[in-house]
PDB file of N, CA and C in Angstrom:
ATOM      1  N   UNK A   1       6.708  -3.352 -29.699  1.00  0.00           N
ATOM      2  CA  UNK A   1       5.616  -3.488 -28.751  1.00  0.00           C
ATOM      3  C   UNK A   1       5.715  -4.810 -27.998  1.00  0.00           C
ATOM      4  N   UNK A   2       6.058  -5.889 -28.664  1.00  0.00           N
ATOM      5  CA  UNK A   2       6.186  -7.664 -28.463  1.00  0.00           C
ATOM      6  C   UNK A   2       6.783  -7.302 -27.449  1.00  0.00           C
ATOM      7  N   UNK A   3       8.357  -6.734 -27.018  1.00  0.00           N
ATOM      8  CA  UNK A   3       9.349  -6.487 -26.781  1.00  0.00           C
ATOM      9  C   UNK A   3       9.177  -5.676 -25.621  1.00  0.00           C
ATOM     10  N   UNK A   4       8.814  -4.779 -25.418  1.00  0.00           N
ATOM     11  CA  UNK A   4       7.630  -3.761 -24.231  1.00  0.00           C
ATOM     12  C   UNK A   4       7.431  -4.914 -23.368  1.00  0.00           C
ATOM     13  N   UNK A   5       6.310  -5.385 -24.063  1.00  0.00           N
ATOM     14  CA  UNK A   5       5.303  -6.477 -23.103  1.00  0.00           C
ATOM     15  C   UNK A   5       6.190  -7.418 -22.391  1.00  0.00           C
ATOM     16  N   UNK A   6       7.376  -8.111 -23.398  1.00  0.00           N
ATOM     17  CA  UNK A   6       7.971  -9.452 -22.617  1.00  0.00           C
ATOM     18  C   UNK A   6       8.879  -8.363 -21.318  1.00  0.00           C
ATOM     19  N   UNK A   7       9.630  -7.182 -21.530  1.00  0.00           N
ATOM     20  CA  UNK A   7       9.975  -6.503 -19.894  1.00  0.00           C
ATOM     21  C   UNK A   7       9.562  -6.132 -18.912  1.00  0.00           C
ATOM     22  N   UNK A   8       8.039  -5.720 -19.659  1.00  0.00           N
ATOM     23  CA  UNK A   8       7.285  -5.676 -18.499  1.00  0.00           C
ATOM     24  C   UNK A   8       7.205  -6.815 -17.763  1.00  0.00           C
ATOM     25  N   UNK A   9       6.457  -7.836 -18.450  1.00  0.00           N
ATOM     26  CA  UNK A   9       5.838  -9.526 -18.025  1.00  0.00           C
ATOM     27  C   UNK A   9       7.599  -9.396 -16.840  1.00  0.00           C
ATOM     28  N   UNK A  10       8.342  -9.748 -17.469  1.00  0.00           N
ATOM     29  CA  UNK A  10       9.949 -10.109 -16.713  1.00  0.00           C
ATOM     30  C   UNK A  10      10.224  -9.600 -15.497  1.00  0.00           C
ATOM     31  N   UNK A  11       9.485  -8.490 -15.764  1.00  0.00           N
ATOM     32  CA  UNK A  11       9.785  -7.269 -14.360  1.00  0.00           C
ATOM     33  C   UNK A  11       8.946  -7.451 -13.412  1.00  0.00           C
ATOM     34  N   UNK A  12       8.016  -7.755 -14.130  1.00  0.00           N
ATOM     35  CA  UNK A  12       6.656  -7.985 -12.744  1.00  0.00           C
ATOM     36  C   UNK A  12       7.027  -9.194 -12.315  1.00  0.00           C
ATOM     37  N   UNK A  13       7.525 -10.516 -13.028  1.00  0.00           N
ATOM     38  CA  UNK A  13       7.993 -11.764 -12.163  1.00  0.00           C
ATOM     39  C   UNK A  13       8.863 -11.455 -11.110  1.00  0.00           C
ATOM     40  N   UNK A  14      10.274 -10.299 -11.345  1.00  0.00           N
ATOM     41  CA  UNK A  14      11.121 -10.203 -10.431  1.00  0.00           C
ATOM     42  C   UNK A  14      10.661  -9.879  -9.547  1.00  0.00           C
ATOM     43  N   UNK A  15      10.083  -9.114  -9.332  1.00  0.00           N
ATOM     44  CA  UNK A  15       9.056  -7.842  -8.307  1.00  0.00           C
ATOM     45  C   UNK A  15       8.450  -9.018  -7.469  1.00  0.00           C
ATOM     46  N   UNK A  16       7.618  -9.792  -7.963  1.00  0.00           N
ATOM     47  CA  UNK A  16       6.073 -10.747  -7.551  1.00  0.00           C
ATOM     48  C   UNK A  16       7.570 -11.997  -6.468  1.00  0.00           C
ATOM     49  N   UNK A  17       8.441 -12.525  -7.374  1.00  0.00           N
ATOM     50  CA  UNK A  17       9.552 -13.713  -7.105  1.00  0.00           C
ATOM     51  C   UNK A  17      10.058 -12.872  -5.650  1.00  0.00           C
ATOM     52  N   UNK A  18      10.517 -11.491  -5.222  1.00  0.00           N
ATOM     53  CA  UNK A  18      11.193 -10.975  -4.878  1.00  0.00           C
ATOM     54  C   UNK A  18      10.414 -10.934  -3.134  1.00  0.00           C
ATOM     55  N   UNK A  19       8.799 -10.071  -3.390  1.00  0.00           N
ATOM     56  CA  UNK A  19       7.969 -10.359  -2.451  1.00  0.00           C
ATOM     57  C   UNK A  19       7.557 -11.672  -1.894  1.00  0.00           C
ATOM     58  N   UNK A  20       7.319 -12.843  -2.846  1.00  0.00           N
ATOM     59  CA  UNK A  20       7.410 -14.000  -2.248  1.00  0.00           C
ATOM     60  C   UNK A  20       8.535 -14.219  -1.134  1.00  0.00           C
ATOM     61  N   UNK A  21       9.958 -14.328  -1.650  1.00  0.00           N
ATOM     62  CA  UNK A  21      10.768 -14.746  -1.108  1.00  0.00           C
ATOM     63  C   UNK A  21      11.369 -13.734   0.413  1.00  0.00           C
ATOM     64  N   UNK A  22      11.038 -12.408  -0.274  1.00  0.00           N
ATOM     65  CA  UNK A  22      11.728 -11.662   1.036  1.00  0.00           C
ATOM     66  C   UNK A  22      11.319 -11.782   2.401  1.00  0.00           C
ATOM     67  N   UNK A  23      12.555 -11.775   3.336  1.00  0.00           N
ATOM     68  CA  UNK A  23      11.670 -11.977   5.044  1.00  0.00           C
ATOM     69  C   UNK A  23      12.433 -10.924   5.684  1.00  0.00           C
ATOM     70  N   UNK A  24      12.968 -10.242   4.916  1.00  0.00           N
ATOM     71  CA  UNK A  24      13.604  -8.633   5.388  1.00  0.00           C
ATOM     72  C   UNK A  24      12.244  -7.615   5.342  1.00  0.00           C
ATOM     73  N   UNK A  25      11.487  -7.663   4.289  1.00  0.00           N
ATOM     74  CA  UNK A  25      10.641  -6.892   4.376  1.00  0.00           C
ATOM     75  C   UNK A  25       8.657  -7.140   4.818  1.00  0.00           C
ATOM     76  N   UNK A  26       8.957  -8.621   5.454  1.00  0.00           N
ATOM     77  CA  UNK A  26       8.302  -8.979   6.662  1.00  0.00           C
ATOM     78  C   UNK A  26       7.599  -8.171   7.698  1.00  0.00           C
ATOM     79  N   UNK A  27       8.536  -7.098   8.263  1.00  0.00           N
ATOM     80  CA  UNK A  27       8.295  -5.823   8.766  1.00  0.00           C
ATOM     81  C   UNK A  27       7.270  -4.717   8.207  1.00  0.00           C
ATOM     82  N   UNK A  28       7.834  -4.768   6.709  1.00  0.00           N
ATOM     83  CA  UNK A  28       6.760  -3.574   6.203  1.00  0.00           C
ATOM     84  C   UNK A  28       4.931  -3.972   6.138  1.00  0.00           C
ATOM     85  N   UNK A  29       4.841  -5.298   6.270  1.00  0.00           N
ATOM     86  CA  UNK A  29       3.800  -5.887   6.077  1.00  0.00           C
ATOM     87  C   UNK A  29       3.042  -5.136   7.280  1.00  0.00           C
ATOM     88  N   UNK A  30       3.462  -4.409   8.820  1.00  0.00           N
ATOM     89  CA  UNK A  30       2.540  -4.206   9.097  1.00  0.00           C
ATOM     90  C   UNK A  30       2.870  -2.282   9.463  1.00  0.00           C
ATOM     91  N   UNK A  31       3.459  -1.711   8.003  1.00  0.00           N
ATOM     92  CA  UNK A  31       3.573  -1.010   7.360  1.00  0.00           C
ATOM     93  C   UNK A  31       4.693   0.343   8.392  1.00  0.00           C
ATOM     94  N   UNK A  32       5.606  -0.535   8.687  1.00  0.00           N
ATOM     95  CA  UNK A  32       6.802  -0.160   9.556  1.00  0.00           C
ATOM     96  C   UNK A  32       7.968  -0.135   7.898  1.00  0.00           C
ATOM     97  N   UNK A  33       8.715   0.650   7.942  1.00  0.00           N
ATOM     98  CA  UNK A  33       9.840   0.614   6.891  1.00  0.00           C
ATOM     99  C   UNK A  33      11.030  -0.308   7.455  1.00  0.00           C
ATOM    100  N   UNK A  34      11.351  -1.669   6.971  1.00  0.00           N
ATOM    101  CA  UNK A  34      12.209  -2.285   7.126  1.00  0.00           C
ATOM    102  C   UNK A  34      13.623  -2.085   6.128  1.00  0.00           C
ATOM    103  N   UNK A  35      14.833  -1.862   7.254  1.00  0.00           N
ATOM    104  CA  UNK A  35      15.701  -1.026   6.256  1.00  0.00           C
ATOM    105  C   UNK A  35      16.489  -2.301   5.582  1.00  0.00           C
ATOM    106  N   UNK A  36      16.374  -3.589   5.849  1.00  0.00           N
ATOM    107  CA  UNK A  36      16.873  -4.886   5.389  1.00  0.00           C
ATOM    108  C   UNK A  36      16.066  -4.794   3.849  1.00  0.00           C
ATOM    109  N   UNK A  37      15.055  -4.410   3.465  1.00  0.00           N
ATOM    110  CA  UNK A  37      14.623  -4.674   2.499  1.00  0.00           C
ATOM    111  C   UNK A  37      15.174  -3.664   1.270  1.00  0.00           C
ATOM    112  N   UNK A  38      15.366  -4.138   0.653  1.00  0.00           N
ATOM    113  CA  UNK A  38      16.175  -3.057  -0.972  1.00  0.00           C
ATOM    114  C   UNK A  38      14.520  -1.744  -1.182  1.00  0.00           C
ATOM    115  N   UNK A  39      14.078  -2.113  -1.210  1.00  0.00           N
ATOM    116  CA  UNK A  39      12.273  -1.674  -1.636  1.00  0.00           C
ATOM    117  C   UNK A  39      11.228  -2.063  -0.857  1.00  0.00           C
ATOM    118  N   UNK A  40      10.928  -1.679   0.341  1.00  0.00           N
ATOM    119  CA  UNK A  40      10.199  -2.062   0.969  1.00  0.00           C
ATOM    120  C   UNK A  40       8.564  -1.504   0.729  1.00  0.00           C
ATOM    121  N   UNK A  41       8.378  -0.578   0.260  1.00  0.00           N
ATOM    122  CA  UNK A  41       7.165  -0.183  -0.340  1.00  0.00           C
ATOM    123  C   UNK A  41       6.347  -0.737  -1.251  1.00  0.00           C
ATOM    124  N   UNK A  42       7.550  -1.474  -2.141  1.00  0.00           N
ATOM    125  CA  UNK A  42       6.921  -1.891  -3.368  1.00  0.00           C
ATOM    126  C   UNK A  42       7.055  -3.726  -2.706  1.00  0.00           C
ATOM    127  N   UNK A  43       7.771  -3.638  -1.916  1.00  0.00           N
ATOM    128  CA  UNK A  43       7.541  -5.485  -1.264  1.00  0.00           C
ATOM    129  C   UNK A  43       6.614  -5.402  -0.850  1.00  0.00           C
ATOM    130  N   UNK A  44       5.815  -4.547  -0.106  1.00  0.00           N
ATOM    131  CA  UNK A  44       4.995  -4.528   0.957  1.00  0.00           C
ATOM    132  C   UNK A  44       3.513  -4.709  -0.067  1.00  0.00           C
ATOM    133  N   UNK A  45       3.588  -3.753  -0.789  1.00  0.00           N
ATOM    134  CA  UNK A  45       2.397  -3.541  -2.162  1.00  0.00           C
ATOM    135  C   UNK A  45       2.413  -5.253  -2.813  1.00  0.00           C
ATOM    136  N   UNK A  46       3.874  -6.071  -3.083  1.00  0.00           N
ATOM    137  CA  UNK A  46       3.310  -6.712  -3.600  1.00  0.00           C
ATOM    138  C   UNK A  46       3.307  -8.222  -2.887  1.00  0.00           C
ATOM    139  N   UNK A  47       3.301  -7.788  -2.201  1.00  0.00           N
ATOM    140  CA  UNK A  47       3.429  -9.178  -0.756  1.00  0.00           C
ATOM    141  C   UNK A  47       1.248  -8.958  -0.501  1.00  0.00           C
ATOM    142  N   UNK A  48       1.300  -7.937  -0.586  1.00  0.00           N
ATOM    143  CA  UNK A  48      -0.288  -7.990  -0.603  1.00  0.00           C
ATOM    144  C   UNK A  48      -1.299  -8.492  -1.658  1.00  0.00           C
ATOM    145  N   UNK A  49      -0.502  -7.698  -3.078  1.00  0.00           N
ATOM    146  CA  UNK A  49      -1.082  -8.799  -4.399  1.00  0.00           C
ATOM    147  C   UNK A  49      -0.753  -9.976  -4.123  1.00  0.00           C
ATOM    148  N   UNK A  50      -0.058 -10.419  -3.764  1.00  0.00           N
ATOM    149  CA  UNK A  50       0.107 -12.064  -3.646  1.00  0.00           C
ATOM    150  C   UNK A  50      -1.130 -12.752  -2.866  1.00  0.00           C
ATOM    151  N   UNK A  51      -1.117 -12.544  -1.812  1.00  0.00           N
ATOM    152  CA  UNK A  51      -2.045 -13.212  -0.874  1.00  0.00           C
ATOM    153  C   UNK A  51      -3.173 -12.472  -1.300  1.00  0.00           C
ATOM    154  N   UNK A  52      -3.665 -11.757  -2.401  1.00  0.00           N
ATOM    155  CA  UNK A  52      -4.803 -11.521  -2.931  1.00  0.00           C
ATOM    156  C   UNK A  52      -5.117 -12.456  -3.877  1.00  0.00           C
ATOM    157  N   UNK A  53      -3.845 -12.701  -4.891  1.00  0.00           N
ATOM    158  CA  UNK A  53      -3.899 -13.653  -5.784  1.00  0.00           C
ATOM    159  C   UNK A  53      -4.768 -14.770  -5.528  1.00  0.00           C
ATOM    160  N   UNK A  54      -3.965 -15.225  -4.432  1.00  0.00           N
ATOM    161  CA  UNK A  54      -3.704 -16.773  -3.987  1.00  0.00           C
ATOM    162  C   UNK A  54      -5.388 -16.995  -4.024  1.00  0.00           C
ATOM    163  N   UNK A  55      -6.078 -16.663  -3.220  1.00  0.00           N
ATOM    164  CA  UNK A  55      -7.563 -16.626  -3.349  1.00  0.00           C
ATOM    165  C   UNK A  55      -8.750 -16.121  -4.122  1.00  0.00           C
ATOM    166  N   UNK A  56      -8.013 -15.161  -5.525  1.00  0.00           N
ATOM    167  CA  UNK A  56      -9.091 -14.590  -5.820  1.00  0.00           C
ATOM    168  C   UNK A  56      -9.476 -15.764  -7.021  1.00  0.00           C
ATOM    169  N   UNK A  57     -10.828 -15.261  -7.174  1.00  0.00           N
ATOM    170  CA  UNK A  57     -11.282 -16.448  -8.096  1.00  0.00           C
ATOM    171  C   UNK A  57     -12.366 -15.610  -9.518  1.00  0.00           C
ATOM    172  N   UNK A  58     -12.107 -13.987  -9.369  1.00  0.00           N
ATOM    173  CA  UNK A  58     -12.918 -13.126 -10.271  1.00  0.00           C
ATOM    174  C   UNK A  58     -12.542 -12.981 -11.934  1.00  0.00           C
ATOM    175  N   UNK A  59     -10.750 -13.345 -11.735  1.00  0.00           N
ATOM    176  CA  UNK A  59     -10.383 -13.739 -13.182  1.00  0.00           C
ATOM    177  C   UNK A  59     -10.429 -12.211 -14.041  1.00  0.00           C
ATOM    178  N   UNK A  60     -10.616 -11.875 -14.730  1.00  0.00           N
ATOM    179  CA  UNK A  60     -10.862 -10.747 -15.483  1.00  0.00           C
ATOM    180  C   UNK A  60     -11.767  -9.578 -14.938  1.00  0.00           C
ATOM    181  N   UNK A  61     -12.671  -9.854 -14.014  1.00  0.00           N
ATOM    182  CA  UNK A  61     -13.852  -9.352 -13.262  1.00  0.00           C
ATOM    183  C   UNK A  61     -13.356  -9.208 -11.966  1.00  0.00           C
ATOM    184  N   UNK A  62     -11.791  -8.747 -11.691  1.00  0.00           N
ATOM    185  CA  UNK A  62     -11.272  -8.752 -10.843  1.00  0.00           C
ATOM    186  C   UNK A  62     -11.016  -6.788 -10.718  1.00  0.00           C
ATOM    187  N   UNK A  63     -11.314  -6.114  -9.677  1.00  0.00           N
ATOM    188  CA  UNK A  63     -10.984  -5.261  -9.348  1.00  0.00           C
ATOM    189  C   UNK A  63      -9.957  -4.280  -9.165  1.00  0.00           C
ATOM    190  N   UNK A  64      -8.795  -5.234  -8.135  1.00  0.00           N
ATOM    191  CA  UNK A  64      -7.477  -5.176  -7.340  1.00  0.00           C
ATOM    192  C   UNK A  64      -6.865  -5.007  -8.867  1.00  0.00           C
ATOM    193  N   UNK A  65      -5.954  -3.751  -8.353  1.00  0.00           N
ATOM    194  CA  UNK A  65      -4.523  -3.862  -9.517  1.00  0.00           C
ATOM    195  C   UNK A  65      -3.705  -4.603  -9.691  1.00  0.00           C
ATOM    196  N   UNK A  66      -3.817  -5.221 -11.402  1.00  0.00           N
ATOM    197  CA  UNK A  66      -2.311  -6.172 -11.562  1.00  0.00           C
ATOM    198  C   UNK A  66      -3.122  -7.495 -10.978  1.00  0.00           C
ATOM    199  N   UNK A  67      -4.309  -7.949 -10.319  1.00  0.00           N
ATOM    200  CA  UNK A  67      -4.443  -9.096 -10.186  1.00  0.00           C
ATOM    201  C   UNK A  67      -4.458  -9.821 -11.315  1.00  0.00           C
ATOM    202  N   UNK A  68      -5.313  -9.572 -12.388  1.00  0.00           N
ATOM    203  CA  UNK A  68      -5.605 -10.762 -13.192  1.00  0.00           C
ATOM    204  C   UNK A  68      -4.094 -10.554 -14.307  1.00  0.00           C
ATOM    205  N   UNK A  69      -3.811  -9.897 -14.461  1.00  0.00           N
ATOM    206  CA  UNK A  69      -2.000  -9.258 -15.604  1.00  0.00           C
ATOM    207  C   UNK A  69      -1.198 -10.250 -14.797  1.00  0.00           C
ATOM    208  N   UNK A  70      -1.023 -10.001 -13.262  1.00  0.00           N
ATOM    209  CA  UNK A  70      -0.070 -10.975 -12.559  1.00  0.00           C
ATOM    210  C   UNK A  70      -0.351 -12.079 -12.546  1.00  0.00           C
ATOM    211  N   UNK A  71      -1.145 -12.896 -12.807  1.00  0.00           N
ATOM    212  CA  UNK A  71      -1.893 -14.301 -12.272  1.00  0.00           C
ATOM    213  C   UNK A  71      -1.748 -14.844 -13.496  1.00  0.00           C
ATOM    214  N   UNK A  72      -2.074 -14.145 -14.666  1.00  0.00           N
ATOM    215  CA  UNK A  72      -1.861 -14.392 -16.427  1.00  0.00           C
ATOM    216  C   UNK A  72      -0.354 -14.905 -16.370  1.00  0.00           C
ATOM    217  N   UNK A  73       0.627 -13.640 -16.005  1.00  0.00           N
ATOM    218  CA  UNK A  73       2.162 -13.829 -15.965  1.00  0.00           C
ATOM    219  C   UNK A  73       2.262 -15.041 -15.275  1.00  0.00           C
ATOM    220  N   UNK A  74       2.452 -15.142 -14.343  1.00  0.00           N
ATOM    221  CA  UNK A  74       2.693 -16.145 -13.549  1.00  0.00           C
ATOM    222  C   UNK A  74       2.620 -17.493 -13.560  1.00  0.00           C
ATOM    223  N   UNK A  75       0.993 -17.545 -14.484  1.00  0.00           N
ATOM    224  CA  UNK A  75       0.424 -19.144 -14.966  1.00  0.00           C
ATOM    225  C   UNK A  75       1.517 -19.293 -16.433  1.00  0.00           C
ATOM    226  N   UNK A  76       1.744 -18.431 -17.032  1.00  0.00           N
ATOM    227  CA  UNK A  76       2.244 -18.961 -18.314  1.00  0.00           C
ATOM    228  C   UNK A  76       4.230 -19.200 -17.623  1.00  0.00           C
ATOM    229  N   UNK A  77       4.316 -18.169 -16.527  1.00  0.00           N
ATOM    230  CA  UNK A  77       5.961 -18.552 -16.350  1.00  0.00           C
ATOM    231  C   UNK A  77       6.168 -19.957 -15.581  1.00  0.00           C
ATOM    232  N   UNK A  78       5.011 -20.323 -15.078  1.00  0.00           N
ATOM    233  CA  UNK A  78       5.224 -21.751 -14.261  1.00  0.00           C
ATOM    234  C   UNK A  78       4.665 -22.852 -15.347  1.00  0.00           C
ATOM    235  N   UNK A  79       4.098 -22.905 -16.207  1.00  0.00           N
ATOM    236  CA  UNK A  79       3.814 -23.593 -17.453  1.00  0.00           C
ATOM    237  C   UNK A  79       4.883 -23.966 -18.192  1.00  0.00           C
ATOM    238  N   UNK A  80       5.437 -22.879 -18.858  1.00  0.00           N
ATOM    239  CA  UNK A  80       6.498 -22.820 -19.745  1.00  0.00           C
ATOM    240  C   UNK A  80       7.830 -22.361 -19.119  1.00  0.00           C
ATOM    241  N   UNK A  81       8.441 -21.858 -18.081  1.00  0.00           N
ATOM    242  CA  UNK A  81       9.481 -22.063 -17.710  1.00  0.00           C
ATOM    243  C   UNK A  81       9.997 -23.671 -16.855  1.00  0.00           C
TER     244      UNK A  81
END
């Protein structure tokens, strides 16, 4: 189960690291399919959690999918990595 959780946690960093950084899928943001992007659906999905992140302040009492799971991940990979 430990083991589950840490690929998931890993996978969602790549995913979350991947949307940060991409400017191929820039395009999909205003929901055009950019063919530069490997996954542009799932950049586009999480290029939006991001800039949801960045401002939300509900914590657990958060709505949006994956906000508070991603924001958890994220605080402990910039902590401890």
């Amino acid at each position: 189960r430990r083991h589950k959780e840490i690929l998931i946690a890993q996978s969602r960093i790549v995913e979350l690291r991947h949307a940060a950084k991409c400017r191929l899928g820039e395009i999909a943001i205003s929901d055009e399919i950019s063919s530069g992007c490997p996954d542009p659906s799932t950049c586009q999905e999480n290029k939006r959690l991001l800039r949801h992140i960045l401002g939300c302040t509900k914590g657990k009492e958060c709505t949006v999918a994956r906000c508070f799971s991603s924001k958890r991940i994220l605080l402990h990979y910039h902590t401890c990595v």
